[in-house]
Structures are given as C-alpha cells and as structure tokens.
PDB file of N, CA and C in Angstrom:
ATOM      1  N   UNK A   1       0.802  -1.194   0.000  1.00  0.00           N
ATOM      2  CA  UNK A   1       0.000   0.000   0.000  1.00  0.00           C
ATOM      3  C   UNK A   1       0.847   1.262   0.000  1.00  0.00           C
ATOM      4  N   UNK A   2       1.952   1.388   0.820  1.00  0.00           N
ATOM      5  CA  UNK A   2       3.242   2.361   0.391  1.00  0.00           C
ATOM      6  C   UNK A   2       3.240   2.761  -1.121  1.00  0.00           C
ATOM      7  N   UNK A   3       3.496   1.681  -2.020  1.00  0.00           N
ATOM      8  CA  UNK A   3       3.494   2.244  -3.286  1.00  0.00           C
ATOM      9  C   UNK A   3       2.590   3.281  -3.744  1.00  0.00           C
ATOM     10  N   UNK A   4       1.355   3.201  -3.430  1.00  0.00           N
ATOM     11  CA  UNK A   4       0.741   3.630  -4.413  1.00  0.00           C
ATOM     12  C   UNK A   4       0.867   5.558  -4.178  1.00  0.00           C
ATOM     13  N   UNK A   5       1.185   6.320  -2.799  1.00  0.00           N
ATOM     14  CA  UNK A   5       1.092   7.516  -3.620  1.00  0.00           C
ATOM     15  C   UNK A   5       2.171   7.664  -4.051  1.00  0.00           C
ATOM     16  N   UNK A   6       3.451   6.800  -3.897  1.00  0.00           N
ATOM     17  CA  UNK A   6       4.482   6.870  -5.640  1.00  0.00           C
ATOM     18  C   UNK A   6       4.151   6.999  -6.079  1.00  0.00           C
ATOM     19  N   UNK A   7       3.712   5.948  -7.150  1.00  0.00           N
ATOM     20  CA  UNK A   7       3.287   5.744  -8.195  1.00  0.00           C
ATOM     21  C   UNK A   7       2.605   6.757  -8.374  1.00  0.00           C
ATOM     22  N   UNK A   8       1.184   7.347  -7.852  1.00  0.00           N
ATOM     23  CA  UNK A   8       0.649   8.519  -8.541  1.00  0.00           C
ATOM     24  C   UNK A   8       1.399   9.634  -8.189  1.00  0.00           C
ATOM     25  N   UNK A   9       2.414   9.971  -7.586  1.00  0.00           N
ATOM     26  CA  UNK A   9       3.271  10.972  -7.735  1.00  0.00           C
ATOM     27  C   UNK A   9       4.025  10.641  -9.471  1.00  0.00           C
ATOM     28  N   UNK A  10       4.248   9.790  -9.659  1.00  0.00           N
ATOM     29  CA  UNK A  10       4.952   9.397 -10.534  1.00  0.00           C
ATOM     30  C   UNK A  10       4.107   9.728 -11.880  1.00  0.00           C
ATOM     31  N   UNK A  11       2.829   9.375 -11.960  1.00  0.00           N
ATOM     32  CA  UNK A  11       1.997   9.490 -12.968  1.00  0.00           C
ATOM     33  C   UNK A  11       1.705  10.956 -13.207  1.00  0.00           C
ATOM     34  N   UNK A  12       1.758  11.386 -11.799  1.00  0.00           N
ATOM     35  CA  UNK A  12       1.561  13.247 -12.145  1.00  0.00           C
ATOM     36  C   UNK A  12       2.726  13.794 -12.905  1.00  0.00           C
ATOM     37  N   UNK A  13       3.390  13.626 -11.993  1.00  0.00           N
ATOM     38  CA  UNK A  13       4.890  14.127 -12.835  1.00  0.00           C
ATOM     39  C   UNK A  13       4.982  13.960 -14.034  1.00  0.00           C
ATOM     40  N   UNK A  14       4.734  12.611 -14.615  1.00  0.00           N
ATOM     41  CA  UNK A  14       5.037  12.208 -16.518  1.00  0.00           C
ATOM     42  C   UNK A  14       3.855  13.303 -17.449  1.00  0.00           C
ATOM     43  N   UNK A  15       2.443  13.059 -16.219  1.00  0.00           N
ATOM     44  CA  UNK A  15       1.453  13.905 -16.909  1.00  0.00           C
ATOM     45  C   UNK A  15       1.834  15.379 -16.675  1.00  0.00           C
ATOM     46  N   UNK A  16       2.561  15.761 -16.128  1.00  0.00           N
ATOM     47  CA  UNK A  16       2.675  17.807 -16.071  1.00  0.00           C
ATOM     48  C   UNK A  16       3.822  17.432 -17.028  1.00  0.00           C
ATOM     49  N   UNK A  17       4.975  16.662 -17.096  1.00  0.00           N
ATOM     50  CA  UNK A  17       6.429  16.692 -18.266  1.00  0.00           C
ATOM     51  C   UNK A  17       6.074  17.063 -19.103  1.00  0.00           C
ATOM     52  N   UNK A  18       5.104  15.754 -19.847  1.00  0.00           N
ATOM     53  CA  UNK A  18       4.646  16.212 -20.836  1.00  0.00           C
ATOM     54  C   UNK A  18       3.540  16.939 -21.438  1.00  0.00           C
ATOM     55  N   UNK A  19       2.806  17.724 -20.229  1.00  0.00           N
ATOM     56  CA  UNK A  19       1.948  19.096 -20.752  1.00  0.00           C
ATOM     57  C   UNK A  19       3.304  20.343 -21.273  1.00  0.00           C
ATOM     58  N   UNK A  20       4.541  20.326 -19.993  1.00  0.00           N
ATOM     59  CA  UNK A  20       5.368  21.365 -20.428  1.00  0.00           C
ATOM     60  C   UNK A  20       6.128  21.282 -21.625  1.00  0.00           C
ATOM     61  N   UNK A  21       6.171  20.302 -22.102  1.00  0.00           N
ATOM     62  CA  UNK A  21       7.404  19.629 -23.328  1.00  0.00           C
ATOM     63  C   UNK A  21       6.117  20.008 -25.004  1.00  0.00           C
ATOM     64  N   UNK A  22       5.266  19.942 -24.526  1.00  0.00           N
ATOM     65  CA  UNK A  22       3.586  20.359 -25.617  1.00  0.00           C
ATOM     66  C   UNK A  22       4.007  21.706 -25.442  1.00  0.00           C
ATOM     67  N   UNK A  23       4.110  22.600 -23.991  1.00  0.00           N
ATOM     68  CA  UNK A  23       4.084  24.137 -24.388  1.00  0.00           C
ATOM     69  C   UNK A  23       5.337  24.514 -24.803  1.00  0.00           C
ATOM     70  N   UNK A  24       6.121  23.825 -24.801  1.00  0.00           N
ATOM     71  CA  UNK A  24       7.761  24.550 -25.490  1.00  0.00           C
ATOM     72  C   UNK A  24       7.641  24.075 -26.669  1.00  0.00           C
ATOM     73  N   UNK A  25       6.811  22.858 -27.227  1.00  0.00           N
ATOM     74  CA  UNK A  25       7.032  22.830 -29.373  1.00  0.00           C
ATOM     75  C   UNK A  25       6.403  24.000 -29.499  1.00  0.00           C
ATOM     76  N   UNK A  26       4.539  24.258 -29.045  1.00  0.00           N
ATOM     77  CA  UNK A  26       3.866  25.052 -29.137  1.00  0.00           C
ATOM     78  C   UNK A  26       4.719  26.439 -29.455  1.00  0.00           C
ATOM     79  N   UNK A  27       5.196  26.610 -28.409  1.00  0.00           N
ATOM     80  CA  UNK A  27       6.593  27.867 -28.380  1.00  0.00           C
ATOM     81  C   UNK A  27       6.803  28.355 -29.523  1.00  0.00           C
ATOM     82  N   UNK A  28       8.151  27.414 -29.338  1.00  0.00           N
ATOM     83  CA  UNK A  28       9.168  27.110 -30.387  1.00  0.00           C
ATOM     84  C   UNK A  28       8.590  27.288 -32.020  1.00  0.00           C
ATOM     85  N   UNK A  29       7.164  26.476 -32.194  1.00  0.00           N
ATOM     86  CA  UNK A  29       6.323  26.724 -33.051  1.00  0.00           C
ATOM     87  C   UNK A  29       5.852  28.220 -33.626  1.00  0.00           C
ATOM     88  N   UNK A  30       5.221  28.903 -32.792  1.00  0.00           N
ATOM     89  CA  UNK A  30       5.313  29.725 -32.901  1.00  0.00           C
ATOM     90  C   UNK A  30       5.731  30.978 -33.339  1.00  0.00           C
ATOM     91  N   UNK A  31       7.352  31.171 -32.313  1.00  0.00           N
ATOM     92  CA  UNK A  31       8.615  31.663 -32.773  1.00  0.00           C
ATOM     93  C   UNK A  31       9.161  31.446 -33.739  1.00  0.00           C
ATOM     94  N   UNK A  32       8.576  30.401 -34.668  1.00  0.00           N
ATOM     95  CA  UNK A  32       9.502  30.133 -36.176  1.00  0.00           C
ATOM     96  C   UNK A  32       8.497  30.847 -36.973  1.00  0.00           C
ATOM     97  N   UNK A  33       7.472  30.453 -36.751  1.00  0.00           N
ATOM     98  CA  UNK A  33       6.540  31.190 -38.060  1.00  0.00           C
ATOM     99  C   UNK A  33       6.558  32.929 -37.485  1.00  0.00           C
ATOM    100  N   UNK A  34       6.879  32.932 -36.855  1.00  0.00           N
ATOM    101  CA  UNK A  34       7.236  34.794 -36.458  1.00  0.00           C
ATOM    102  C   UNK A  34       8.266  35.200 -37.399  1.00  0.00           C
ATOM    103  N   UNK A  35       9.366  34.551 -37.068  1.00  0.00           N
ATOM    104  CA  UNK A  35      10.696  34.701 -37.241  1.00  0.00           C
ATOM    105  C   UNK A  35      10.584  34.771 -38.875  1.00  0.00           C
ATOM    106  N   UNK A  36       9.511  33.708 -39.814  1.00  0.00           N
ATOM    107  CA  UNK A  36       9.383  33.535 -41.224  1.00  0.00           C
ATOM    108  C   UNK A  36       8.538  34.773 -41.473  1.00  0.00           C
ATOM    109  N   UNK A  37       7.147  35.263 -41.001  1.00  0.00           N
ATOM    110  CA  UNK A  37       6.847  36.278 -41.434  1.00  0.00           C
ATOM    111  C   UNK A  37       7.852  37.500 -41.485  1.00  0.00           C
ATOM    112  N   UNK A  38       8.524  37.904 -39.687  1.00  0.00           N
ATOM    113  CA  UNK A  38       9.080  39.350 -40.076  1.00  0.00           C
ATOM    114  C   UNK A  38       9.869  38.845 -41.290  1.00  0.00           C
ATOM    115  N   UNK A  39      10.836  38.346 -41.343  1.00  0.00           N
ATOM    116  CA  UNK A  39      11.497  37.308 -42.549  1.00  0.00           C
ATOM    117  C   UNK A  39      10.896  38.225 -43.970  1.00  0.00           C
ATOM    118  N   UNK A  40       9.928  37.300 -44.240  1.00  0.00           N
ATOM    119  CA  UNK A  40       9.436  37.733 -45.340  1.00  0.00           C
ATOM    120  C   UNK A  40       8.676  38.955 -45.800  1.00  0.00           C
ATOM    121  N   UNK A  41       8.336  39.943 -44.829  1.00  0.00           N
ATOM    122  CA  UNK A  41       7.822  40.937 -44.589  1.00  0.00           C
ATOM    123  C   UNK A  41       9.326  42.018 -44.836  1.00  0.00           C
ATOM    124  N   UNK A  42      10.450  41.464 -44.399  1.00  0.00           N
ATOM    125  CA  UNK A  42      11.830  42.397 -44.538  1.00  0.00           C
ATOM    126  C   UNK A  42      11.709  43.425 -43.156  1.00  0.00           C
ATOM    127  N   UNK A  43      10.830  43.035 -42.572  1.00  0.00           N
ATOM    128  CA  UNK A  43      10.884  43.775 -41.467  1.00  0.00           C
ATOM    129  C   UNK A  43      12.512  43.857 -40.525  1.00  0.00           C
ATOM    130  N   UNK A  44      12.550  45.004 -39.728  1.00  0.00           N
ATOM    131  CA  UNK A  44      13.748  44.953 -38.768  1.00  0.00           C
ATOM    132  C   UNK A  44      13.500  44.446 -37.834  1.00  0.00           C
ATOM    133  N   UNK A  45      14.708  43.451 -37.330  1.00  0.00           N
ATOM    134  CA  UNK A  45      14.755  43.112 -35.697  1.00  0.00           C
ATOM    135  C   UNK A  45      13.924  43.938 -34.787  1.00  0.00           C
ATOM    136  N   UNK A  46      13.187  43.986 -33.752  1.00  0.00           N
ATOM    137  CA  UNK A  46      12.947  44.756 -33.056  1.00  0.00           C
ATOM    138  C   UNK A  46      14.082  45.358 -31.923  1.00  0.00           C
ATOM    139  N   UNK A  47      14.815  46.393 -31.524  1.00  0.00           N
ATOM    140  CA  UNK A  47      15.792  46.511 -30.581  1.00  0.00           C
ATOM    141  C   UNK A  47      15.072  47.401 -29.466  1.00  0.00           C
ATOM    142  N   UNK A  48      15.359  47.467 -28.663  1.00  0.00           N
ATOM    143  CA  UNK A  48      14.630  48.717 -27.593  1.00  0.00           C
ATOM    144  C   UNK A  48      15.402  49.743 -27.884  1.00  0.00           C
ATOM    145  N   UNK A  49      16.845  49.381 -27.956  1.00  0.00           N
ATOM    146  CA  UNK A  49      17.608  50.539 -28.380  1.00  0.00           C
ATOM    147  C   UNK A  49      17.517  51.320 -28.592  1.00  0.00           C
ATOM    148  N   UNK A  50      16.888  51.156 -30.032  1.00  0.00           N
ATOM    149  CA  UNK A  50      16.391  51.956 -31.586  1.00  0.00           C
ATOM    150  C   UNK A  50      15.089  53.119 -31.130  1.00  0.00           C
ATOM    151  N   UNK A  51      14.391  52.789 -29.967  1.00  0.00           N
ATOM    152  CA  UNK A  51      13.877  53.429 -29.614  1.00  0.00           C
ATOM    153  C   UNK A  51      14.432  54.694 -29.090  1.00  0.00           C
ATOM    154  N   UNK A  52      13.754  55.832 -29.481  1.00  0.00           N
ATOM    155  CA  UNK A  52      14.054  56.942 -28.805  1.00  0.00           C
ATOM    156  C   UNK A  52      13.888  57.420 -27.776  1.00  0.00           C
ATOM    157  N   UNK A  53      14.130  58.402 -26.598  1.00  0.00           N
ATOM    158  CA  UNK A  53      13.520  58.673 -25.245  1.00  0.00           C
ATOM    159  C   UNK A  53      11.823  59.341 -25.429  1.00  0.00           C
ATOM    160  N   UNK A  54      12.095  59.997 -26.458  1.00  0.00           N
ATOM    161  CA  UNK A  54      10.298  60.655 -26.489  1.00  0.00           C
ATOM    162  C   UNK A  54      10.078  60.138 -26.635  1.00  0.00           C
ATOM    163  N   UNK A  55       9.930  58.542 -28.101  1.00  0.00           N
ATOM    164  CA  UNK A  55       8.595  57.731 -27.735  1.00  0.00           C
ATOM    165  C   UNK A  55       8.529  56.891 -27.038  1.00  0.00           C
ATOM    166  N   UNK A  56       9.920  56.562 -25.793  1.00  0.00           N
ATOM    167  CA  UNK A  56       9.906  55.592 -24.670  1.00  0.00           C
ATOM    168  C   UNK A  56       8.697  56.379 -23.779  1.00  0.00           C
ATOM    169  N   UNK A  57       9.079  57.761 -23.646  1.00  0.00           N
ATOM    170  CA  UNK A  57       8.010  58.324 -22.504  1.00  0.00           C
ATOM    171  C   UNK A  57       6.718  58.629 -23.300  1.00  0.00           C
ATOM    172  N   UNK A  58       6.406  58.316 -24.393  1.00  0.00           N
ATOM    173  CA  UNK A  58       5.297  58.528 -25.088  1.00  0.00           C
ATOM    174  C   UNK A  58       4.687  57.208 -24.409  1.00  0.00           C
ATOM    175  N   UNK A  59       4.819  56.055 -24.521  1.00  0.00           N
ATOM    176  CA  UNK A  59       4.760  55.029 -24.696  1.00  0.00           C
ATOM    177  C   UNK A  59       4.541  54.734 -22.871  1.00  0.00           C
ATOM    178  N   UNK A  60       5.389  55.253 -21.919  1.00  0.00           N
ATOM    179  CA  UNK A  60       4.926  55.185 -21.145  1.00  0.00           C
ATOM    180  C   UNK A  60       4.093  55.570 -20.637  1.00  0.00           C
ATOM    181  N   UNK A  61       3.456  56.984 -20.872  1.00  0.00           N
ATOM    182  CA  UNK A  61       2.431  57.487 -20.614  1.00  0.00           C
ATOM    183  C   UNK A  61       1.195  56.758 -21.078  1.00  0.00           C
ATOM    184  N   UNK A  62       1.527  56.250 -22.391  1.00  0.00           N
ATOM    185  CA  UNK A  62      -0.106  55.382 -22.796  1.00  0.00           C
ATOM    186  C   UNK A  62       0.045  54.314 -21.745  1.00  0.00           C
ATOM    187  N   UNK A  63       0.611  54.164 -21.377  1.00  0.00           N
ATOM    188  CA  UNK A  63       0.579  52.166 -20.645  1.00  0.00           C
ATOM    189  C   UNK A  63       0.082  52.911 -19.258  1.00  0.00           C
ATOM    190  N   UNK A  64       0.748  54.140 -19.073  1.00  0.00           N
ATOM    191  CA  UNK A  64      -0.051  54.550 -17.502  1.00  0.00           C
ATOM    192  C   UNK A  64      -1.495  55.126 -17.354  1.00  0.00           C
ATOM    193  N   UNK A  65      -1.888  55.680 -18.840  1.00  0.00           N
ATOM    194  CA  UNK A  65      -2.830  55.883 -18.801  1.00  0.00           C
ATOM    195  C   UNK A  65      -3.768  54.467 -19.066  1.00  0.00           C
ATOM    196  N   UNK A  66      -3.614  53.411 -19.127  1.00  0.00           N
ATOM    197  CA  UNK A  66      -3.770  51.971 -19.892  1.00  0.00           C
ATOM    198  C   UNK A  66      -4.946  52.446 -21.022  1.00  0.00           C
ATOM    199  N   UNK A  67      -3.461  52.734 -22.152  1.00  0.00           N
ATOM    200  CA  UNK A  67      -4.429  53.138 -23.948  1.00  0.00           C
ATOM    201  C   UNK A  67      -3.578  52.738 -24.574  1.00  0.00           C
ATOM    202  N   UNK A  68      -4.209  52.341 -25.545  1.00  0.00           N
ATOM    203  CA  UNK A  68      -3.145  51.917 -26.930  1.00  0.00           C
ATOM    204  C   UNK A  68      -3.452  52.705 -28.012  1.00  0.00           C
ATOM    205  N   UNK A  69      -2.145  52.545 -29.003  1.00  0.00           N
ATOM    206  CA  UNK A  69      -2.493  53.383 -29.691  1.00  0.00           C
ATOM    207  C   UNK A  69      -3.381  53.258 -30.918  1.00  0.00           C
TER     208      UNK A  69
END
C-alpha cells in the first residue's frame, strides 16, 4: 500500500512533463513562423535601443494611462 502515492506521484509528474514539453514545441512553433513572417515581410529586428527617449516616454504614458495606440 506504500506504493501507491508513488506511483501517482509518478503518474503526475510524466502527466505535467509532458503538458510542459507540448508548451515549449507550441513555443518554439510559434517563434519560427514569427521569425518567417518578419522574414518575409523584410521587417527589422525589433531593438529597444532603436527606440528613442520621447517615444519611450510617449509610450509610457499610454501604458499609464492603460491606452493603446
């Protein structure tokens, strides 16, 4: 009788592995067909960099006011 909440420890565990190992193809999935549109779109990397300070504080102000643009 010991065994058994092993074992269903054991069965949980394989069952959450492989829910998380489903959300990282899902991911991964994802991130490729992103990666193919900007791709094919010729779009730029996104950098924060590249951003300027006015539309960083532009940008913050919408998120504090919670608006988009």
């Amino acid at each position: 009788m010991e065994y058994v909440p092993i074992g269903l420890i054991i069965i949980l565990f394989t069952i959450f592995n492989m829910n998380i190992n489903t959300l990282q193809r899902n991911q991964e999935r994802i991130e490729s067909k992103l990666d193919r549109i900007i791709e094919h779109l010729g779009l730029p990397e996104p950098y924060i960099e590249s951003i300027n300070d006015e539309l960083k504080d532009e940008l913050i102000k919408l998120v504090e006011a919670n608006k988009t643009c």
